[in-house]
PDB file of N, CA and C in Angstrom:
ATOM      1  N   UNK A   1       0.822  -1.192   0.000  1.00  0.00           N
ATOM      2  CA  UNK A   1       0.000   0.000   0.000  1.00  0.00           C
ATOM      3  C   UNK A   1       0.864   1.252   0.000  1.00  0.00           C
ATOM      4  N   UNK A   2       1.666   1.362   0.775  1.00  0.00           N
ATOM      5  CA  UNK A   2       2.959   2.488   0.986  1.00  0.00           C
ATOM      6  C   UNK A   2       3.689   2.827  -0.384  1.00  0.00           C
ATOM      7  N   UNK A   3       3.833   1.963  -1.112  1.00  0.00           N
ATOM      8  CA  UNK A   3       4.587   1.677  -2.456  1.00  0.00           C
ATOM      9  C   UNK A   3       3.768   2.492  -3.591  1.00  0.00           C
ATOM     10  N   UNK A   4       1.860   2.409  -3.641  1.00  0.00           N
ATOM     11  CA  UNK A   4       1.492   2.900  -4.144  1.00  0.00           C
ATOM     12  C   UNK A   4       1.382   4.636  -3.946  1.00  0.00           C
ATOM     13  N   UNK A   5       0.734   4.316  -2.707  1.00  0.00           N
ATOM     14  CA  UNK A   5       0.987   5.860  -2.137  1.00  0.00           C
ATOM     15  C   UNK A   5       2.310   6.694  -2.586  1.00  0.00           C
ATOM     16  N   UNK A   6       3.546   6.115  -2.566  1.00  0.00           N
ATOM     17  CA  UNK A   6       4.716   6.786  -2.509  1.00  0.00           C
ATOM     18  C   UNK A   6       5.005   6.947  -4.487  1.00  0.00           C
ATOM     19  N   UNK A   7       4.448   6.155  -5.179  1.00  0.00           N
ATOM     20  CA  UNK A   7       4.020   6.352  -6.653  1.00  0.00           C
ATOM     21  C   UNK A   7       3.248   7.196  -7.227  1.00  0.00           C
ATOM     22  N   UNK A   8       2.398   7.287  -6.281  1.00  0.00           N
ATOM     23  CA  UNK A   8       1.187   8.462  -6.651  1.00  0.00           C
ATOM     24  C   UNK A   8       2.025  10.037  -6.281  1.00  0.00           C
ATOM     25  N   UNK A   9       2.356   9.843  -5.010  1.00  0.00           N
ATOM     26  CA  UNK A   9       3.115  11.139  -4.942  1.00  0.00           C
ATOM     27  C   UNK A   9       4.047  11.816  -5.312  1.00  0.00           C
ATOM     28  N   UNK A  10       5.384  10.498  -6.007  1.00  0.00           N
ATOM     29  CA  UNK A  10       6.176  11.135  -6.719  1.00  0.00           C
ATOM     30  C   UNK A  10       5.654  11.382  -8.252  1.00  0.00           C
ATOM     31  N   UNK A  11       4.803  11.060  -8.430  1.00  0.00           N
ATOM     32  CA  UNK A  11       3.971  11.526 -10.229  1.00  0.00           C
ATOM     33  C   UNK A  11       3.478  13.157  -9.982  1.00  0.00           C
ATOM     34  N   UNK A  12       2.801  13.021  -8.827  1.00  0.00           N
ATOM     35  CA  UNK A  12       2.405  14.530  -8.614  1.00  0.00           C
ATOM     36  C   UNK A  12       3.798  15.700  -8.236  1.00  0.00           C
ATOM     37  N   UNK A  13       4.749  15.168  -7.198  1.00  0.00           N
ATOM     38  CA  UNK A  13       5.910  16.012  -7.485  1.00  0.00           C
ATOM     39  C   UNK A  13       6.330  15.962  -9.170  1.00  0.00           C
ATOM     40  N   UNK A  14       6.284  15.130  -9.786  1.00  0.00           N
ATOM     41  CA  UNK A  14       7.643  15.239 -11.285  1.00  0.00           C
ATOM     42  C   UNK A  14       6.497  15.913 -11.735  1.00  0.00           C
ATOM     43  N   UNK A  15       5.297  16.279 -11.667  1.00  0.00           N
ATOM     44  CA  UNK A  15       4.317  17.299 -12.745  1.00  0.00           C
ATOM     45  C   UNK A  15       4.713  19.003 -12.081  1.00  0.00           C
ATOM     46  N   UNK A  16       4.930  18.892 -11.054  1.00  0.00           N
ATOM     47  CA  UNK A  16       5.190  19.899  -9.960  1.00  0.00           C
ATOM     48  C   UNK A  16       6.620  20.426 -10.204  1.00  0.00           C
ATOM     49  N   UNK A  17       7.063  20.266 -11.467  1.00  0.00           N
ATOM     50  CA  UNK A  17       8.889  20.709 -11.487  1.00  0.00           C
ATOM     51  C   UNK A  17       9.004  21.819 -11.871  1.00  0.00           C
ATOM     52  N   UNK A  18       9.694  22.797 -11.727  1.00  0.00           N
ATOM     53  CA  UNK A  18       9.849  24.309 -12.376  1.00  0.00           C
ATOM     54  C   UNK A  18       9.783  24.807 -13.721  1.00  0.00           C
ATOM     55  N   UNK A  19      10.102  23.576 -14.386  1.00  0.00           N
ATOM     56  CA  UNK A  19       9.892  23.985 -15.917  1.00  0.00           C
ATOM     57  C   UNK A  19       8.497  23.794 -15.802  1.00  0.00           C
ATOM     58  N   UNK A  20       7.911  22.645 -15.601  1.00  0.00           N
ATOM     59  CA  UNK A  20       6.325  22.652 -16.228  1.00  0.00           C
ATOM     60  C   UNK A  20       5.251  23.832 -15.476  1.00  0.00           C
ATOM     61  N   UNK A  21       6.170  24.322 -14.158  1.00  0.00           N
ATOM     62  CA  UNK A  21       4.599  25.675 -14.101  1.00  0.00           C
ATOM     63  C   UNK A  21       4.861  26.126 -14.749  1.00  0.00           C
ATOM     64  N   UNK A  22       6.202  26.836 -14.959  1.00  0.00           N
ATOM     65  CA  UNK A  22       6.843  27.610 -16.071  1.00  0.00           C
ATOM     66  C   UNK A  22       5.725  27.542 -17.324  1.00  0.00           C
ATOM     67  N   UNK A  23       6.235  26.422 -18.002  1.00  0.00           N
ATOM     68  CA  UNK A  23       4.853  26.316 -19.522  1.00  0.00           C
ATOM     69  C   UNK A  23       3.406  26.270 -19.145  1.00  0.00           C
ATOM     70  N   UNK A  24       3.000  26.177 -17.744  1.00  0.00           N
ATOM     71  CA  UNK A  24       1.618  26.253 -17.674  1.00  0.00           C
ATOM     72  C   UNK A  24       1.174  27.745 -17.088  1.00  0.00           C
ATOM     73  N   UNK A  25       2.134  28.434 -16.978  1.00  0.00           N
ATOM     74  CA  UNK A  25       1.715  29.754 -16.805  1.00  0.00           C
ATOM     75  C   UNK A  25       1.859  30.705 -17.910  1.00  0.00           C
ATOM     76  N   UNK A  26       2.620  29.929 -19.189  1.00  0.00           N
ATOM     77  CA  UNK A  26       2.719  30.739 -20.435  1.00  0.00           C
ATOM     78  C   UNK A  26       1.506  30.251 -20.844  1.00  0.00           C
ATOM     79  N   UNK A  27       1.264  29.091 -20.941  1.00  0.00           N
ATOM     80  CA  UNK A  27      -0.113  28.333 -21.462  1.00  0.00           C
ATOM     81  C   UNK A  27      -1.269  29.275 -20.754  1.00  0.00           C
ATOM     82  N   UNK A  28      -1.672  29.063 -19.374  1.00  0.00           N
ATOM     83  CA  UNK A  28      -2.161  29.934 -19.282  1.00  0.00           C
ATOM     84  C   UNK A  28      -2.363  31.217 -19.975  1.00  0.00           C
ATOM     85  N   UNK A  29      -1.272  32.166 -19.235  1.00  0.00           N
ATOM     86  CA  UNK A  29      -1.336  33.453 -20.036  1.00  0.00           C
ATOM     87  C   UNK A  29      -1.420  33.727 -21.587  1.00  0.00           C
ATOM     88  N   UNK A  30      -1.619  32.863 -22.489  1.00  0.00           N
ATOM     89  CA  UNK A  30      -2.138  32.857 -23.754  1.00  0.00           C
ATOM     90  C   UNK A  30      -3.392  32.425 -24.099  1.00  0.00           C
ATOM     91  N   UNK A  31      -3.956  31.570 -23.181  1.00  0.00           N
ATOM     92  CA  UNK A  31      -5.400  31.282 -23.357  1.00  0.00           C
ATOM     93  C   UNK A  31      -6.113  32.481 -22.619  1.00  0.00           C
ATOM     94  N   UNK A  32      -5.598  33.113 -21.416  1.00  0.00           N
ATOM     95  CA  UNK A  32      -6.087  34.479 -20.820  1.00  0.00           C
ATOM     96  C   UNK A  32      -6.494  35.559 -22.084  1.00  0.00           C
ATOM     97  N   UNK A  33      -5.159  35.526 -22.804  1.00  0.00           N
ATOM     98  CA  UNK A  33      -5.153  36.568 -23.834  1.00  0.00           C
ATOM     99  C   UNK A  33      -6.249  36.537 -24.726  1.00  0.00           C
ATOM    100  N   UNK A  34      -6.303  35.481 -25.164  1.00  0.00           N
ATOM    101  CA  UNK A  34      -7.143  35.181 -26.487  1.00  0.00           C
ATOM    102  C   UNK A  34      -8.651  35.206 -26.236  1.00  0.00           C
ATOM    103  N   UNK A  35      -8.877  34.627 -24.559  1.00  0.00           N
ATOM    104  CA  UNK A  35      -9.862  35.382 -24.009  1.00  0.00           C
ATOM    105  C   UNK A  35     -10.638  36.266 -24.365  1.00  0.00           C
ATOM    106  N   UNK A  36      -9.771  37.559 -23.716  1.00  0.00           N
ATOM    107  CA  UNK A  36     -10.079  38.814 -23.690  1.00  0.00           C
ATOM    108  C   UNK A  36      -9.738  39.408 -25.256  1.00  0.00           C
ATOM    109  N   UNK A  37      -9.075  39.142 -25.807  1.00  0.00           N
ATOM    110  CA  UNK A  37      -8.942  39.725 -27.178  1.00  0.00           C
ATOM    111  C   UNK A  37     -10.435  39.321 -28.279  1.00  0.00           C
ATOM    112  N   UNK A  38     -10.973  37.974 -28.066  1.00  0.00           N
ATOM    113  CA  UNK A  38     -12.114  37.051 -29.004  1.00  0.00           C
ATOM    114  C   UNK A  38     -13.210  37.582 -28.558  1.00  0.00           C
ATOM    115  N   UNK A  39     -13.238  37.731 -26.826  1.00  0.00           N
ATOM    116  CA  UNK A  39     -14.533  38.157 -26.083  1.00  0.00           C
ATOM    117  C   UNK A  39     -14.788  39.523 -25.891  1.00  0.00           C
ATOM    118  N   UNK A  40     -13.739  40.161 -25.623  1.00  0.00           N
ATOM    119  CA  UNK A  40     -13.929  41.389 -24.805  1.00  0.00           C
ATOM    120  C   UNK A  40     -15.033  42.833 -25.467  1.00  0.00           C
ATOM    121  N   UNK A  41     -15.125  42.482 -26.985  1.00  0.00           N
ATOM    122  CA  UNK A  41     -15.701  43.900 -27.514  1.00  0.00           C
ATOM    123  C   UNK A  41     -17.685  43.294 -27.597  1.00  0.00           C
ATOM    124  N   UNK A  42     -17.883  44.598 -27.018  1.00  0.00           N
ATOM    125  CA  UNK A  42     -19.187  43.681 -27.062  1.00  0.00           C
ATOM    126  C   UNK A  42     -20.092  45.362 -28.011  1.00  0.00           C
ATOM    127  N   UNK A  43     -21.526  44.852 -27.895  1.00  0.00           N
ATOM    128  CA  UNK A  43     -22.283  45.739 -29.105  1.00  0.00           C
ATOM    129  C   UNK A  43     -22.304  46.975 -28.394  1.00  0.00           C
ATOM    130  N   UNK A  44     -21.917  48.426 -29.227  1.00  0.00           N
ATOM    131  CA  UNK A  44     -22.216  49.326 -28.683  1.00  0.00           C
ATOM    132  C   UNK A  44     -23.327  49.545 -27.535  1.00  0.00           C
ATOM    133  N   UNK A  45     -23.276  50.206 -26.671  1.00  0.00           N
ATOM    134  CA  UNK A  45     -24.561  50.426 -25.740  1.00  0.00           C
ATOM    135  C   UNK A  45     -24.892  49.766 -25.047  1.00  0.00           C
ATOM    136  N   UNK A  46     -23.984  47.973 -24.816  1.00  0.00           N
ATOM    137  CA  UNK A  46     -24.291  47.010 -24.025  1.00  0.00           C
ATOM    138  C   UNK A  46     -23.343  46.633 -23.391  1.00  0.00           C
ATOM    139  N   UNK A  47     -24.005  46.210 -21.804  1.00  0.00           N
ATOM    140  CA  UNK A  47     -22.701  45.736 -21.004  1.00  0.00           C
ATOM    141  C   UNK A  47     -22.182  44.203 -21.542  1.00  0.00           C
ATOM    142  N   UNK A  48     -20.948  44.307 -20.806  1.00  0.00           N
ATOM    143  CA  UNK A  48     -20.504  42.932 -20.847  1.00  0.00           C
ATOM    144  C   UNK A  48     -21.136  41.605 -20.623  1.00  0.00           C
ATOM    145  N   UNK A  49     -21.801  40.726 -21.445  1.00  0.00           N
ATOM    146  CA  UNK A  49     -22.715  39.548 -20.865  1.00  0.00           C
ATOM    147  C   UNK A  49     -21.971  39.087 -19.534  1.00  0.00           C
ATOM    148  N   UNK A  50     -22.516  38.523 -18.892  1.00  0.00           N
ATOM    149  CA  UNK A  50     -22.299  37.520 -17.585  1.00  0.00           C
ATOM    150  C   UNK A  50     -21.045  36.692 -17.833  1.00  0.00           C
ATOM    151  N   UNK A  51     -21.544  35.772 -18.852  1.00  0.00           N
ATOM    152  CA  UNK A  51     -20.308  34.930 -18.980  1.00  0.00           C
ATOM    153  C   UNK A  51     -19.561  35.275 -19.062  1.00  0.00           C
ATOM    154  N   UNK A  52     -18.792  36.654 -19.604  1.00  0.00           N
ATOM    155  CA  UNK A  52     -17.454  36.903 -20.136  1.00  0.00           C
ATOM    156  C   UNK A  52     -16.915  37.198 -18.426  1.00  0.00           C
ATOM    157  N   UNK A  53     -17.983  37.937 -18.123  1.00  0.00           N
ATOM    158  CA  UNK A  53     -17.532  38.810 -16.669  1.00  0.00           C
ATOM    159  C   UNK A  53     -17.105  37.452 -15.893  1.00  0.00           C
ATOM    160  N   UNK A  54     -17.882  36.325 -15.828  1.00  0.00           N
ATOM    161  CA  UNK A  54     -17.582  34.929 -14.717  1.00  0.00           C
ATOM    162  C   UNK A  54     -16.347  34.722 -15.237  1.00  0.00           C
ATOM    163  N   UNK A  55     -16.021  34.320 -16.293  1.00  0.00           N
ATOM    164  CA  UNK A  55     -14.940  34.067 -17.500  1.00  0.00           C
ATOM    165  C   UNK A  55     -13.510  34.947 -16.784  1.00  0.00           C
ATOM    166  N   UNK A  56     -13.482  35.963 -16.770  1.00  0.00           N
ATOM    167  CA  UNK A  56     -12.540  37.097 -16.773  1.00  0.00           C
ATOM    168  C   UNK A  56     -12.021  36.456 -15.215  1.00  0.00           C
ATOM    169  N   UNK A  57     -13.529  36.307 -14.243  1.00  0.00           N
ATOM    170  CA  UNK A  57     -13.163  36.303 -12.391  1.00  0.00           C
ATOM    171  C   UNK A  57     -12.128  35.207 -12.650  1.00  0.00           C
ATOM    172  N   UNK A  58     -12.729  34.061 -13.795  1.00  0.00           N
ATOM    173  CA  UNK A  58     -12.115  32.923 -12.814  1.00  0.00           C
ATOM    174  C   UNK A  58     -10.660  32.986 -13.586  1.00  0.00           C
ATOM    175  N   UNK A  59     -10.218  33.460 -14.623  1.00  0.00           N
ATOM    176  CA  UNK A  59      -9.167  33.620 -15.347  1.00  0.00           C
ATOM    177  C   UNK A  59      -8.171  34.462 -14.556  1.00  0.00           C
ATOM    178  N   UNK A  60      -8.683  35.114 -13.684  1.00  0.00           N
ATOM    179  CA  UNK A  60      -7.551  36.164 -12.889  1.00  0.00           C
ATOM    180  C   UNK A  60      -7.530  35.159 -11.349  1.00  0.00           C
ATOM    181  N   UNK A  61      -8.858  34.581 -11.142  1.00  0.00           N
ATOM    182  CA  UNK A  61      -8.828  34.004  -9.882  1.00  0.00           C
ATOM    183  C   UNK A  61      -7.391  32.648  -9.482  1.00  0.00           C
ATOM    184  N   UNK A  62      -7.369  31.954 -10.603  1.00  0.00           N
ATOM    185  CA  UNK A  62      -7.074  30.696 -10.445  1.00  0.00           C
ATOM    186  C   UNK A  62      -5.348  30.864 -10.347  1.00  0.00           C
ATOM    187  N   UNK A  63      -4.656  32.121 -11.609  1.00  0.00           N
ATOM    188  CA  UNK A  63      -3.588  32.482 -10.707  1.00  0.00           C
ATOM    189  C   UNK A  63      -2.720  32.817  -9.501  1.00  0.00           C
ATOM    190  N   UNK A  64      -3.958  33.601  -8.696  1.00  0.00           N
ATOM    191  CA  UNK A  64      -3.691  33.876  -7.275  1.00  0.00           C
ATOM    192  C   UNK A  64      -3.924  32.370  -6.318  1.00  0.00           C
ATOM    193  N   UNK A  65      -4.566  31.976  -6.495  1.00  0.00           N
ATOM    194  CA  UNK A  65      -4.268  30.728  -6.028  1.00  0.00           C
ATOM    195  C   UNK A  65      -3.729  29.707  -6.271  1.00  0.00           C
ATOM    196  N   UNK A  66      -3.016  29.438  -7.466  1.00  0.00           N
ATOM    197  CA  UNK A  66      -1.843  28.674  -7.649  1.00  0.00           C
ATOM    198  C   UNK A  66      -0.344  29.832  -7.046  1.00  0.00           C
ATOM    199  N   UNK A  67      -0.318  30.769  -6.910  1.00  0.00           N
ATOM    200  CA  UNK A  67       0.528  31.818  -6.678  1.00  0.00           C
ATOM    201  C   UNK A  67       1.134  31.707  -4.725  1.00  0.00           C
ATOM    202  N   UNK A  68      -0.724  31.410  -4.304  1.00  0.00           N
ATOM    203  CA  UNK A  68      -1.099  30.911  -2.834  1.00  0.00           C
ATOM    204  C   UNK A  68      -0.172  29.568  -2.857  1.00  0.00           C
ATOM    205  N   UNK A  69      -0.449  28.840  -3.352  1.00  0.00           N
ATOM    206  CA  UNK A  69      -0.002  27.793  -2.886  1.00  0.00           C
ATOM    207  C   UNK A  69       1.541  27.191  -3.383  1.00  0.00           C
ATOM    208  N   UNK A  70       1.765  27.912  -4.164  1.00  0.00           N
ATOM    209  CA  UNK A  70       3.572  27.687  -4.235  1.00  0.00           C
ATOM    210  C   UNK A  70       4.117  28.084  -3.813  1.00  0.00           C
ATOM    211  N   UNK A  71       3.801  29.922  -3.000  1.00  0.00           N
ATOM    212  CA  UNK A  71       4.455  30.272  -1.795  1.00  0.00           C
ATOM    213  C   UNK A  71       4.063  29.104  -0.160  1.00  0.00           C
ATOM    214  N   UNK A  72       2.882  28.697  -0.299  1.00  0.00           N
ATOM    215  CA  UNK A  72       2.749  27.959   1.047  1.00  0.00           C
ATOM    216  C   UNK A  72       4.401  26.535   0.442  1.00  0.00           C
ATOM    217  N   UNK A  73       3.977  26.164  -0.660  1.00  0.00           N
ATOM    218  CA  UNK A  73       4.653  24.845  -0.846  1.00  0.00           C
ATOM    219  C   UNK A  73       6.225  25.703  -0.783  1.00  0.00           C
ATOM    220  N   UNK A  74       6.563  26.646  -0.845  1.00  0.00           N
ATOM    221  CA  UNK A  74       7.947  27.100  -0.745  1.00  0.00           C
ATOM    222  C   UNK A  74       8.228  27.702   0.709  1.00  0.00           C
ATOM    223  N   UNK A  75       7.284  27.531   1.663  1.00  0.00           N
ATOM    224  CA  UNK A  75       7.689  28.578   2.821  1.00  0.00           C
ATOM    225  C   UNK A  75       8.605  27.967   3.785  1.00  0.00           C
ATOM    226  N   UNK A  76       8.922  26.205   3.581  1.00  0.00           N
ATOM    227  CA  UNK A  76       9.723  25.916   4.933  1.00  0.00           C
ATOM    228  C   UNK A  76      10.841  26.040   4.026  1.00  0.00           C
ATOM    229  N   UNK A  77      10.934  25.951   2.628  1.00  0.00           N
ATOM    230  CA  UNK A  77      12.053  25.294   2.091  1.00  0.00           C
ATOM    231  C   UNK A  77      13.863  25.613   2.213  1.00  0.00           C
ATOM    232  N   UNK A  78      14.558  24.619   2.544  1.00  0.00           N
ATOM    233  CA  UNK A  78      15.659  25.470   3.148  1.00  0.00           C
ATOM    234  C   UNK A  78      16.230  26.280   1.625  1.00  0.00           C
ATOM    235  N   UNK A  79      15.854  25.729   0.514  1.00  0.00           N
ATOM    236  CA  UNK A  79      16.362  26.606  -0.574  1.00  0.00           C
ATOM    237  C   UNK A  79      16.210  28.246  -0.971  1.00  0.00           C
ATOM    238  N   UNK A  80      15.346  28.485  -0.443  1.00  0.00           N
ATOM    239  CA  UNK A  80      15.262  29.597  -0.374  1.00  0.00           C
ATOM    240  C   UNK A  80      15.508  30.576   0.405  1.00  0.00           C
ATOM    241  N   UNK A  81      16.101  31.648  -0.284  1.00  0.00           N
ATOM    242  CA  UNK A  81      16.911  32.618   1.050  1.00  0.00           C
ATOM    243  C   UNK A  81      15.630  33.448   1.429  1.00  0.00           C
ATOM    244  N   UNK A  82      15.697  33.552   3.155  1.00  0.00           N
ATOM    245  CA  UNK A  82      15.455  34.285   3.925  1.00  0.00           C
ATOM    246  C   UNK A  82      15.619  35.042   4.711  1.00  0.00           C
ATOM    247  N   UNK A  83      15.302  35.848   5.460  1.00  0.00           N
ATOM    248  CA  UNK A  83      15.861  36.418   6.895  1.00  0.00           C
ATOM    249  C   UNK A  83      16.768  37.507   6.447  1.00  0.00           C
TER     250      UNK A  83
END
């Protein structure tokens, strides 16, 4: 059972390596873009539909919380200088 457990977790560290947030935050930030560039103009005289506006929250949201949690996953680490 330990063997699996300890398989499962090192798959989730090797997805977790610096290059791949790296490309998933360019990835990201290009699907952000294209977003707002495809969606953003809407008909004179009308607000922004709903969706784009939910669209936009969760597109800015999901950074700050991957942002949250790589500083939590970096806060004991002795690699990093502190103090």
């Amino acid at each position: 059972m330990s063997s699996s457990v300890e398989k499962s977790s090192f798959g989730i560290q090797s997805l977790l390596t610096s290059q791949n947030l790296v490309y998933a935050g360019i990835a990201w930030g290009v699907i952000s873009l294209l977003f707002f560039l495809l969606f953003s103009i809407s008909v004179p005289g009308e607000e922004s539909p709903l969706w784009y506006l939910i669209g936009t929250y969760i597109l800015e949201l999901i950074p700050f919380l991957v942002a949250a949690l790589l500083c939590f996953r970096n806060w004991r680490s002795p690699q990093i200088a502190s103090g």
